[in-house]
Each structure stands twice: as structure tokens, then as C-alpha cells.
Protein backbone atom coordinates (compact mmCIF):
# COMPACT_ATOMS: atom_id res chain seq x y z
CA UNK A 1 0.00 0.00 0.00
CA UNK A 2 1.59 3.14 -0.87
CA UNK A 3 0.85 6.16 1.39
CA UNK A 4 0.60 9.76 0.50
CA UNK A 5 3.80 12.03 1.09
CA UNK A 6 3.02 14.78 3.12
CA UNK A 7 4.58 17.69 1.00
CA UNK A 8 1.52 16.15 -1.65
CA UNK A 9 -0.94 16.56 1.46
CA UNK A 10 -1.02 19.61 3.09
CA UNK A 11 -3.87 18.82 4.31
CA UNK A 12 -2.64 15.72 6.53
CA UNK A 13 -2.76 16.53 10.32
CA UNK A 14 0.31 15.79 12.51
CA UNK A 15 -1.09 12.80 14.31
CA UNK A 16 -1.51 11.39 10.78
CA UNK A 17 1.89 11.69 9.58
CA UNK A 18 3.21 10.58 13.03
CA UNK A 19 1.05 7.46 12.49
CA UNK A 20 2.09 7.19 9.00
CA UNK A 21 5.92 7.24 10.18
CA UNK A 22 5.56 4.45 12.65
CA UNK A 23 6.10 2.20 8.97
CA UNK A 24 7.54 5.17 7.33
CA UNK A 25 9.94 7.10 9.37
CA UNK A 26 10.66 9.35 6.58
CA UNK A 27 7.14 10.80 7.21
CA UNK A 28 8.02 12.55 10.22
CA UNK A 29 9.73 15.27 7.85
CA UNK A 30 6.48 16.70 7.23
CA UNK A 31 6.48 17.57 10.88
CA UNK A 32 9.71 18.57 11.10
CA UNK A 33 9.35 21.43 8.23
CA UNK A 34 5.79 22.44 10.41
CA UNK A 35 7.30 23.07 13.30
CA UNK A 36 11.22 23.52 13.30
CA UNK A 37 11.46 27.32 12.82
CA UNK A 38 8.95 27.74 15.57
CA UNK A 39 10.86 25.14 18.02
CA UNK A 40 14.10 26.75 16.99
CA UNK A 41 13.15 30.16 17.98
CA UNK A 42 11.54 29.52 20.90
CA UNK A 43 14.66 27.63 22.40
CA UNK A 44 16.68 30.57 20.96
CA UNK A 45 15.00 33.01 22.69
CA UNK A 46 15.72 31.05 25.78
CA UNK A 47 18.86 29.44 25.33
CA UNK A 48 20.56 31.90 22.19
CA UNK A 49 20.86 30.65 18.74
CA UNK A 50 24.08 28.47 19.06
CA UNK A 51 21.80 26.17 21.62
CA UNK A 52 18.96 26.14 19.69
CA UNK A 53 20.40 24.60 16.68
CA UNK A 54 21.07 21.29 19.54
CA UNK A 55 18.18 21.64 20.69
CA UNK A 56 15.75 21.53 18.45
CA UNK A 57 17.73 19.15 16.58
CA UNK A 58 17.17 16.78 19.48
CA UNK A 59 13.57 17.75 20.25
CA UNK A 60 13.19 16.07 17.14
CA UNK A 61 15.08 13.20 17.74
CA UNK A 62 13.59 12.46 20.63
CA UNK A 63 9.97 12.91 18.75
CA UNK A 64 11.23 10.75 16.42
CA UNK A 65 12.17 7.86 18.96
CA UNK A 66 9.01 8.43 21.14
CA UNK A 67 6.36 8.35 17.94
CA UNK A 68 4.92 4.66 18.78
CA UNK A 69 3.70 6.83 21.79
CA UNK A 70 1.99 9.70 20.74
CA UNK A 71 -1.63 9.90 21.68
CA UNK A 72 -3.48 10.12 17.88
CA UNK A 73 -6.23 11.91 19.64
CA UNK A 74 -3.93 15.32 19.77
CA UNK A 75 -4.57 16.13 16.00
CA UNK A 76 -1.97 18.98 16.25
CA UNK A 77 1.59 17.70 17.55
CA UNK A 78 3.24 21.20 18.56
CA UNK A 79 2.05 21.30 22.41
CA UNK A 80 3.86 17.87 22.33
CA UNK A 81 6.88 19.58 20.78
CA UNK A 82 6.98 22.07 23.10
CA UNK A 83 6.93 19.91 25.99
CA UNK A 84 9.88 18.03 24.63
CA UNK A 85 11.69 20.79 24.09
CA UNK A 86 10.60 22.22 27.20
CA UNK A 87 11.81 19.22 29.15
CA UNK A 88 15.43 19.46 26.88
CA UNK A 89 15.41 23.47 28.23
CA UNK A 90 14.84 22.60 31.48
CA UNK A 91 18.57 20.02 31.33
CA UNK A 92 19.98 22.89 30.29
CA UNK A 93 18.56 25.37 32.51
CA UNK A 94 21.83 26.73 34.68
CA UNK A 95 22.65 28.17 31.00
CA UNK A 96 19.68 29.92 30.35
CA UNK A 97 19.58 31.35 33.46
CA UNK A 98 23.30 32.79 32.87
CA UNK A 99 22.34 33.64 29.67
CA UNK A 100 19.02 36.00 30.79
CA UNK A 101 22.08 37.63 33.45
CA UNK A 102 24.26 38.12 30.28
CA UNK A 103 21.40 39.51 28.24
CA UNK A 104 19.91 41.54 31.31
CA UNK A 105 23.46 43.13 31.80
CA UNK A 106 24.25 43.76 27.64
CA UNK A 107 20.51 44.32 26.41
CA UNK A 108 21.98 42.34 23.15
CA UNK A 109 18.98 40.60 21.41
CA UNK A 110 19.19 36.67 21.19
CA UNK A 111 18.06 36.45 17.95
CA UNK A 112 19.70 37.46 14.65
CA UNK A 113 19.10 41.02 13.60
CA UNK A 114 16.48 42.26 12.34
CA UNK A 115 16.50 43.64 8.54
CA UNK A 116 18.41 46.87 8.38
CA UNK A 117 14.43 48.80 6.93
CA UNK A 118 14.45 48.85 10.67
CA UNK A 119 14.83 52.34 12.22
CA UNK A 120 17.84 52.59 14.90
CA UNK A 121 15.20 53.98 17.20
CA UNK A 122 13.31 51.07 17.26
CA UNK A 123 16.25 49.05 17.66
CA UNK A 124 17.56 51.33 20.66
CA UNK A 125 13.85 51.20 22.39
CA UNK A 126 13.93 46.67 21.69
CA UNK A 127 17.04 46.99 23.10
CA UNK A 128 16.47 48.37 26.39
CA UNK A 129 13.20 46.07 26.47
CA UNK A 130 14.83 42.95 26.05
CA UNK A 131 17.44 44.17 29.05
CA UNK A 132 14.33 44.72 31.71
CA UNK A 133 12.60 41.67 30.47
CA UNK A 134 15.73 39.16 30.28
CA UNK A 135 15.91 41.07 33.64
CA UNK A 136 12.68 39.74 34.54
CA UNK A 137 12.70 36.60 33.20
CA UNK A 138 16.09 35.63 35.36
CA UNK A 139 14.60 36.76 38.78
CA UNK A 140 11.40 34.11 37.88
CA UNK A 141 11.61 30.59 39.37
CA UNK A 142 11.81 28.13 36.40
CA UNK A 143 7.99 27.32 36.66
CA UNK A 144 7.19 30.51 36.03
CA UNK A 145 9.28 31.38 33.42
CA UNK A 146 8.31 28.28 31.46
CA UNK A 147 4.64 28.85 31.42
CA UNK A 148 4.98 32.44 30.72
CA UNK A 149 7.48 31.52 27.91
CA UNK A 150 5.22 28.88 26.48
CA UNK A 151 2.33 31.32 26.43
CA UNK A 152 3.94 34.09 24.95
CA UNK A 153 6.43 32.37 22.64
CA UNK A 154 5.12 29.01 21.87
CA UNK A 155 1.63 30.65 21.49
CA UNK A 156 -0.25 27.70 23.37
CA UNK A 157 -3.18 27.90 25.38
CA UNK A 158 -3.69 27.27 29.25
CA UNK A 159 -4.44 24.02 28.16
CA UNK A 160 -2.02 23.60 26.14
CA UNK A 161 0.25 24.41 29.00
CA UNK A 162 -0.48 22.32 31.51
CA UNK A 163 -0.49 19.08 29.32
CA UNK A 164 3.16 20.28 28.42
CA UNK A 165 4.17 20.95 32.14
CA UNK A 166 1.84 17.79 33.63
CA UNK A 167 -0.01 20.10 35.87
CA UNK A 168 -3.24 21.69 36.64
CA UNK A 169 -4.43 24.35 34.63
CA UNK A 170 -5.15 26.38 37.95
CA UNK A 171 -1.44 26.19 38.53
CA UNK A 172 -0.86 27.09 35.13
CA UNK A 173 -3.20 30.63 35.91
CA UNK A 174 -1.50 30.99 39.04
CA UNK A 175 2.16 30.80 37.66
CA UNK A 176 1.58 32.89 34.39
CA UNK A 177 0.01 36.09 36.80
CA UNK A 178 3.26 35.61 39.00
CA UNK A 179 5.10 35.77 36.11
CA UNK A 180 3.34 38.35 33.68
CA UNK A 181 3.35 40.82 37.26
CA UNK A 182 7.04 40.76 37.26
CA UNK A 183 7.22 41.26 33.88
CA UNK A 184 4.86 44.21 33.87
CA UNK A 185 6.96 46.10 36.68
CA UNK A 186 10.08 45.40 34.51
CA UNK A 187 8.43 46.96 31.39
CA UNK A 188 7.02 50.37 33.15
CA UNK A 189 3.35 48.87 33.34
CA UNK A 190 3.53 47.11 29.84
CA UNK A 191 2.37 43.54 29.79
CA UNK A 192 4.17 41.30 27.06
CA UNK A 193 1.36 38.59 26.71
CA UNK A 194 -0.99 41.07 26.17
CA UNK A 195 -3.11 39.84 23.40
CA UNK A 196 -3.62 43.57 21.12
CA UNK A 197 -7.13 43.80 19.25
């Protein structure tokens, strides 16, 4: 029986091309090109881009060895993603935490620059932001910097959340207005999860 290839599918959910590599391992690419460039920047935000390439590198590997158990019920894989990749950050956390002190103390972005259309002011003004909220983010306890990360980089939803971390969604609340609080007084008053109309 021959299956369809992904890149012919865009349709295909992720739970069907993780099912479909379980006799096809080569199917799992289709996830991969989904979801790397999100996975990748949200582990260089947190770790800087030399430990992201690792990283997410091995977030996939380890999706790739732990595919037999993936619950087909989760149409959309990238909460699981996140939570591997979560769980990789968290091995590595004594680095991000002295990388947040580096970044707090330099204000130097994580990520690559952005495309030189972009006025020096705004640059100036990221600059300073990303110094109160690496700021921020160092003084959190990991628990709160992971849920507030995972909301406001990763993009998922309480929900999402608490499957990733294994715990109650009320913790999940709890934890992300400790941590959006701090990062309010940081920013002057500004909240960084703030969803704009």
C-alpha cells in the first residue's frame, strides 16, 4: 500500500503523519518542516541561537524515537513539541539562566538582527526592552518562566500548557500572573502577553 507524502498533502494533520511514520519514518519530515522554525526560535529566545540549533535538533530526535507513543487523539503535535523541548530546556537550565544575566546586563537581542528597513530607534527602544525583560525573566523561578514563555512564545493555550508541564491548569493561571506581574513592573506597566485587538 503506498501512502501519501506529506509535502503532496497539506492537508494531513500531525497525528496522521506521526502514524504514518511508525512504517515510514521518513514521514516525520512533514512535521519537522511544520514546526522547526517555531521550536528553533523559541529555544533561541531562551537558550541563544548556538543552543537552539542542539536543541531543536534533538527535540526532534527524541519525537522521532518516542512516535509509537503519541496519543493520535492530539490532532496537532506542537504542544507535544513544546513539551519536549521544554523538558530538553529545562537540562539545560543553569545556561539559560546565565544567559538571561548576560542579556539583562548587555541588552543584546538573542536572535539574529532584524532587517536593516528597521529604524535605529526602534532598535535602541527593543534593546532596552529585552534588558528589563531578560531582567525579569532571570529573577522568575523556572515554573514561572516556562509557562509564561510557552504562552507568549510558543503561542499555546492554558491548556495547552499544563499538558506540556503535567499540571493543573489552575497552577498554570497561578504561575503565568506571578510571572506576567514581574514582567509588567520590569516593562514600566507594559504587559508582554498582552493579546492587542
Amino acid at each position: 500500500m503506498t501512502q501519501t507524502h506529506p509535502a503532496e498533502t497539506a492537508e494531513v494533520d500531525d497525528a496522521e503523519l506521526i502514524r504514518w511514520s511508525r512504517d515510514d519514518p521518513e514521514q516525520l519530515a512533514g512535521l519537522f518542516d511544520r514546526y522547526i522554525e517555531q521550536i528553533h526560535r523559541f529555544v533561541a529566545r531562551r537558550l541563544g541561537t548556538q543552543a537552539a540549533d542542539d536543541i531543536a535538533a534533538e527535540t526532534f530526535l527524541t519525537a522521532f524515537r518516542g512516535r509509537a507513543s503519541y496519543d493520535p487523539a492530539q490532532r496537532l503535535a506542537g504542544p507535544w513539541l513544546y513539551g519536549i523541548a521544554t523538558n530538553l530546556i529545562a537540562k539545560h537550565r543553569r545556561g539559560e539562566e546565565r544567559f538571561l544575566r548576560a542579556l539583562s546586563r548587555t541588552g543584546t537581542n538573542p536572535l539574529p538582527e532584524p532587517p536593516m528597513a528597521d529604524t535605529v530607534v526602534g532598535r535602541v527602544a527593543a534593546q532596552e526592552v529585552d534588558h528589563r525583560l531578560a531582567e525579569a525573566l532571570a529573577s522568575m523561578s523556572s515554573g514561572d518562566r516556562d509557562v509564561l514563555l510557552l504562552v507568549a512564545w510558543g503561542e499555546l493555550t492554558y491548556e495547552e500548557v499544563a499538558a506540556v508541564l503535567k499540571v493543573p491548569i489552575g497552577t498554570v493561571r497561578s504561575r503565568l500572573h506571578r510571572a506576567r506581574k514581574k514582567a509588567r513592573i520590569a516593562l514600566g506597566g507594559d504587559d508582554p502577553t498582552r493579546e492587542v485587538a
